[in-house]
Protein backbone atom coordinates (compact mmCIF):
# COMPACT_ATOMS: atom_id res chain seq x y z
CA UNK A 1 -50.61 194.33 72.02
CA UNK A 2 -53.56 196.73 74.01
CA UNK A 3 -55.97 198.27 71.44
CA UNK A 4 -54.14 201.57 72.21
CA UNK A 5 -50.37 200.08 71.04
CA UNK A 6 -52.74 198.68 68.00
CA UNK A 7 -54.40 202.87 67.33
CA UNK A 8 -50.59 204.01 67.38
CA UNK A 9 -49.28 201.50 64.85
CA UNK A 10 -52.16 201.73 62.26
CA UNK A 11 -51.64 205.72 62.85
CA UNK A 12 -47.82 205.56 61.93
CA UNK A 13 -49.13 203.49 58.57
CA UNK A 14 -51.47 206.51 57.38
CA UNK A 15 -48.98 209.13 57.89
CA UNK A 16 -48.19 210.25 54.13
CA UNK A 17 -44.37 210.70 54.19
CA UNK A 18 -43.93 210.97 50.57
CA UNK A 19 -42.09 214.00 48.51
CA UNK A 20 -44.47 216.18 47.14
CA UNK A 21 -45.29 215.22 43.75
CA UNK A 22 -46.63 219.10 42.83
CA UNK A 23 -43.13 220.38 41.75
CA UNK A 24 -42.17 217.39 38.67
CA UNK A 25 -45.69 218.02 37.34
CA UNK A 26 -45.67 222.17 37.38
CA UNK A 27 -42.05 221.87 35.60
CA UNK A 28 -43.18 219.40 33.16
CA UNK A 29 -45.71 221.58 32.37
CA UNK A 30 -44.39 224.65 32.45
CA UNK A 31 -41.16 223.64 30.65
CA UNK A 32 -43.00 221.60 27.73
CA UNK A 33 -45.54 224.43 27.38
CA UNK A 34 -42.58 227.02 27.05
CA UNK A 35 -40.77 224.52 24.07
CA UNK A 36 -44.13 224.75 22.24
CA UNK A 37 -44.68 228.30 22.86
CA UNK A 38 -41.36 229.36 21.58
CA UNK A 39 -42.70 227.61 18.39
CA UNK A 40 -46.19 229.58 18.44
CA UNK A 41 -43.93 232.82 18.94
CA UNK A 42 -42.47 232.01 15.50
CA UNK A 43 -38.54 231.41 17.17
CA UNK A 44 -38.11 227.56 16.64
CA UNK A 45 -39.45 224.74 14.52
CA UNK A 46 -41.85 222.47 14.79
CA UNK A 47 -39.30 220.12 15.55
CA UNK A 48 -38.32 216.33 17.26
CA UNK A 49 -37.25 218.79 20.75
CA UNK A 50 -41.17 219.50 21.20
CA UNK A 51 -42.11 215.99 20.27
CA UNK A 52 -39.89 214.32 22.42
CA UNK A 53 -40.80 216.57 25.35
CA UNK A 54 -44.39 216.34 25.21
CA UNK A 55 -44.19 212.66 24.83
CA UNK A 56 -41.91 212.22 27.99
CA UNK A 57 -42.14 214.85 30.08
CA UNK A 58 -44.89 216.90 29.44
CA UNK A 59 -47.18 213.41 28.73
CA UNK A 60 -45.45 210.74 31.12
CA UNK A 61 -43.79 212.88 34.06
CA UNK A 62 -47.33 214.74 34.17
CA UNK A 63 -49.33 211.79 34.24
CA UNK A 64 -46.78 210.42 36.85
CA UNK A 65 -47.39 213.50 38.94
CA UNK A 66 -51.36 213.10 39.04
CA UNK A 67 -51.10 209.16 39.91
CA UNK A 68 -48.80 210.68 43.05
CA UNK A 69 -50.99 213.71 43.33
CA UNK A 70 -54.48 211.18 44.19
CA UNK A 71 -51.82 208.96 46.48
CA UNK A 72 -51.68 212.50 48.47
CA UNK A 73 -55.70 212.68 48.77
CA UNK A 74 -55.46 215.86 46.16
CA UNK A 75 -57.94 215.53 43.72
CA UNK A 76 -56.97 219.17 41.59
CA UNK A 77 -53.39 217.83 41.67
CA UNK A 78 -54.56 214.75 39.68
CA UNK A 79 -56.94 216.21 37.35
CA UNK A 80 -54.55 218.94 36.57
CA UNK A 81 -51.18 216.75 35.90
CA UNK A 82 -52.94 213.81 34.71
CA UNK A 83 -55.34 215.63 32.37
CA UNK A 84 -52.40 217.91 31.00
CA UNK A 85 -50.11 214.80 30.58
CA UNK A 86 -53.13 213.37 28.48
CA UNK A 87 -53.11 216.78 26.82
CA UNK A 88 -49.72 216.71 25.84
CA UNK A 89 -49.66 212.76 24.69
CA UNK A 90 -52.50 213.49 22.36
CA UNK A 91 -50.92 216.39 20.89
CA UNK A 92 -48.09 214.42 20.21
CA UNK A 93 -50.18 211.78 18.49
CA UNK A 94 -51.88 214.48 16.39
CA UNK A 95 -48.35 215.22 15.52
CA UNK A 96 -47.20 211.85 14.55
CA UNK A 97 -50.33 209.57 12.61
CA UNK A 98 -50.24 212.29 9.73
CA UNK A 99 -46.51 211.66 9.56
CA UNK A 100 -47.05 207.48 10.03
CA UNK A 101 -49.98 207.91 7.05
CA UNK A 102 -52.59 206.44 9.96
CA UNK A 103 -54.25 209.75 9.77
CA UNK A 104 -55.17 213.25 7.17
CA UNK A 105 -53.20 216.35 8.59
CA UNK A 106 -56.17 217.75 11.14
CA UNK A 107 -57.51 221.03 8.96
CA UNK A 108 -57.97 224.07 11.52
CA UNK A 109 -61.26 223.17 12.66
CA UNK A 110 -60.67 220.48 14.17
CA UNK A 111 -57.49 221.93 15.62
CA UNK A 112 -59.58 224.61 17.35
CA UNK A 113 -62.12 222.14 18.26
CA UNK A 114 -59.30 221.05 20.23
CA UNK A 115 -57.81 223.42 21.92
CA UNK A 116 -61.21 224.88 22.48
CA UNK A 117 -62.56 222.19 24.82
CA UNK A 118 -58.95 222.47 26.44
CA UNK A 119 -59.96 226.05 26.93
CA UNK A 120 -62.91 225.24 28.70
CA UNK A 121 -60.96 222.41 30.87
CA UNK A 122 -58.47 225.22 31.48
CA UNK A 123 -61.09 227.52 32.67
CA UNK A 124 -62.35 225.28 34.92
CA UNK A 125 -59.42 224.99 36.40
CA UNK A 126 -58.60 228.68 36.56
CA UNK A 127 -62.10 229.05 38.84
CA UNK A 128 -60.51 226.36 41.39
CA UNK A 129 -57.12 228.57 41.63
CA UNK A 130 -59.28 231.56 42.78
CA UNK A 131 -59.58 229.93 46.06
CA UNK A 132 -55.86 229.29 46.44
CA UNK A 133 -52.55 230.56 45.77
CA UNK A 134 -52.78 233.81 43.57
CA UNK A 135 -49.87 232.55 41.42
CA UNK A 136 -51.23 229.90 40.22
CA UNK A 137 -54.17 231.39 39.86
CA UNK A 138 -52.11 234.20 37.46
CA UNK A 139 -50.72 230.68 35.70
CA UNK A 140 -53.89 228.95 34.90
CA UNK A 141 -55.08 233.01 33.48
CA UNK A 142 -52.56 232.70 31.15
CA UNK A 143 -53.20 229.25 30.44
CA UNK A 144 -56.36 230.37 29.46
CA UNK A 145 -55.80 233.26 27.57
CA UNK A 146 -52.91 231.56 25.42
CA UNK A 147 -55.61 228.80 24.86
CA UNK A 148 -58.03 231.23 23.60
CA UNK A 149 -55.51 233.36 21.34
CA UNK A 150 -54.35 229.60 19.70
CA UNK A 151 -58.30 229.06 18.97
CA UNK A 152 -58.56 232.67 17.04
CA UNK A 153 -55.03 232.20 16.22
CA UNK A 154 -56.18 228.42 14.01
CA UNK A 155 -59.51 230.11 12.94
CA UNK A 156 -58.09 233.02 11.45
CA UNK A 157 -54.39 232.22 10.37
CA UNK A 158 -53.57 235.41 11.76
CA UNK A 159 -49.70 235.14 12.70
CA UNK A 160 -49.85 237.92 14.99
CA UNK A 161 -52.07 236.36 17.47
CA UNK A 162 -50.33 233.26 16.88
CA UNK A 163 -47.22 234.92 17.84
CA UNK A 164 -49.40 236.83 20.85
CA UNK A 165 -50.53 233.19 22.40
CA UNK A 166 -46.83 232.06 21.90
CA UNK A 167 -46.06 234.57 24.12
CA UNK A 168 -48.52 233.88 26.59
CA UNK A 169 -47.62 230.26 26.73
CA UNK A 170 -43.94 231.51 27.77
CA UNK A 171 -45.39 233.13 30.57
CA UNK A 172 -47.61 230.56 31.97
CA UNK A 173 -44.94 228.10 31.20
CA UNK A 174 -42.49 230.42 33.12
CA UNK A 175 -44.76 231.02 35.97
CA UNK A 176 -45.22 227.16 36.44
CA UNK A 177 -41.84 226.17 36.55
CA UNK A 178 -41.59 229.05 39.44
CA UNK A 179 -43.59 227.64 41.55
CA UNK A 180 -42.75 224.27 41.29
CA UNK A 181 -38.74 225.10 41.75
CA UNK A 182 -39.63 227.27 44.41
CA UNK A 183 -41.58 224.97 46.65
CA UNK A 184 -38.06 222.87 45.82
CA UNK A 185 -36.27 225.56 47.02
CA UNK A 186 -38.11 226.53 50.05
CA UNK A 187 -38.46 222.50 51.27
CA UNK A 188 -34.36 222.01 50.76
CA UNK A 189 -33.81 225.74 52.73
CA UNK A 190 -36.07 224.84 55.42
CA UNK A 191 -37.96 228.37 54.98
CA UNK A 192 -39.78 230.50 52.54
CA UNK A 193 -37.91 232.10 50.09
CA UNK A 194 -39.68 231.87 47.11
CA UNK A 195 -43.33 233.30 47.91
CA UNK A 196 -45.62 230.06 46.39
């Protein structure tokens, strides 16, 4: 084989032919986030639904995504998924040990401790979307914002702006799974339908 034959066949290795990993973890996030939210909107319970969905798909699929998001060389991809499947598994665990007895009930400081330094994780993460697509960018806002209303929300106990961060969660949760069907949708037409 000439050194040439040799370039070509170590070429056809590097070329990344896998799906795009971008569209399981923007609908386990958005989905999970919009379960939770309806919650912080005061419509649903606090109930096995949310568990179950931010152990398994807003914790695993997420974390899945980010682990396929660095095989893809994209380094936002797997600090967002893999950091909000983290997110999500935690919260779950905060959740549970009260319930198991391996832990107090968290009091509301340390629940806005929480979410707080989520917040600032979140608004790092908002700054990145600035230099790309404007709808994510308009996701990870609302990210933000519903982070910050959950923070006065837990300091507070002011339903209202619980019920106000619910809402934002809904939208941020909607606007996520939109862009992750839509790049679906726009790869299986062959064309760009959905602008993302």
């Amino acid at each position: 084989m000439t050194h040439r034959e040799t370039e070509n066949r170590n070429s056809l290795f590097l070329i990344d032919n896998t799906a795009n990993p971008a569209p399981l973890g923007l609908c386990a996030f958005g989905m999970t986030t919009i379960v939770l939210s309806l919650h912080n909107a005061g419509i649903t319970a606090l109930s096995s639904p949310i568990l179950a969905m931010a152990l398994f798909y807003g914790g695993i699929a997420q974390i899945l995504a980010g682990i396929l998001e660095w095989k893809k060389n994209n380094t936002f991809g797997l600090l967002t998924f893999g950091s909000f499947g983290f997110f999500w598994l935690s919260f779950a665990t905060i959740l549970l040990l009260p319930v198991l007895g391996l832990s107090e009930k968290p009091g509301a400081m340390d629940m806005a401790a929480f979410l707080a330094v989520w917040g600032i994780f979140a608004l790092g993460l908002f700054i990145c979307t600035l230099k790309m697509h404007k709808i994510l960018a308009v996701t990870l806002f609302f990210v933000v914002l519903l982070v910050v209303l959950l923070v006065a929300a837990t300091l507070t106990g002011m339903q209202t702006i619980h019920t106000l961060g619910g809402l934002a969660g809904v939208v941020a949760g909607a606007l996520a799974i939109y862009i992750g069907l839509g790049q679906v949708i726009n790869e299986v037409y062959g064309e760009k339908i959905f602008p993302v």
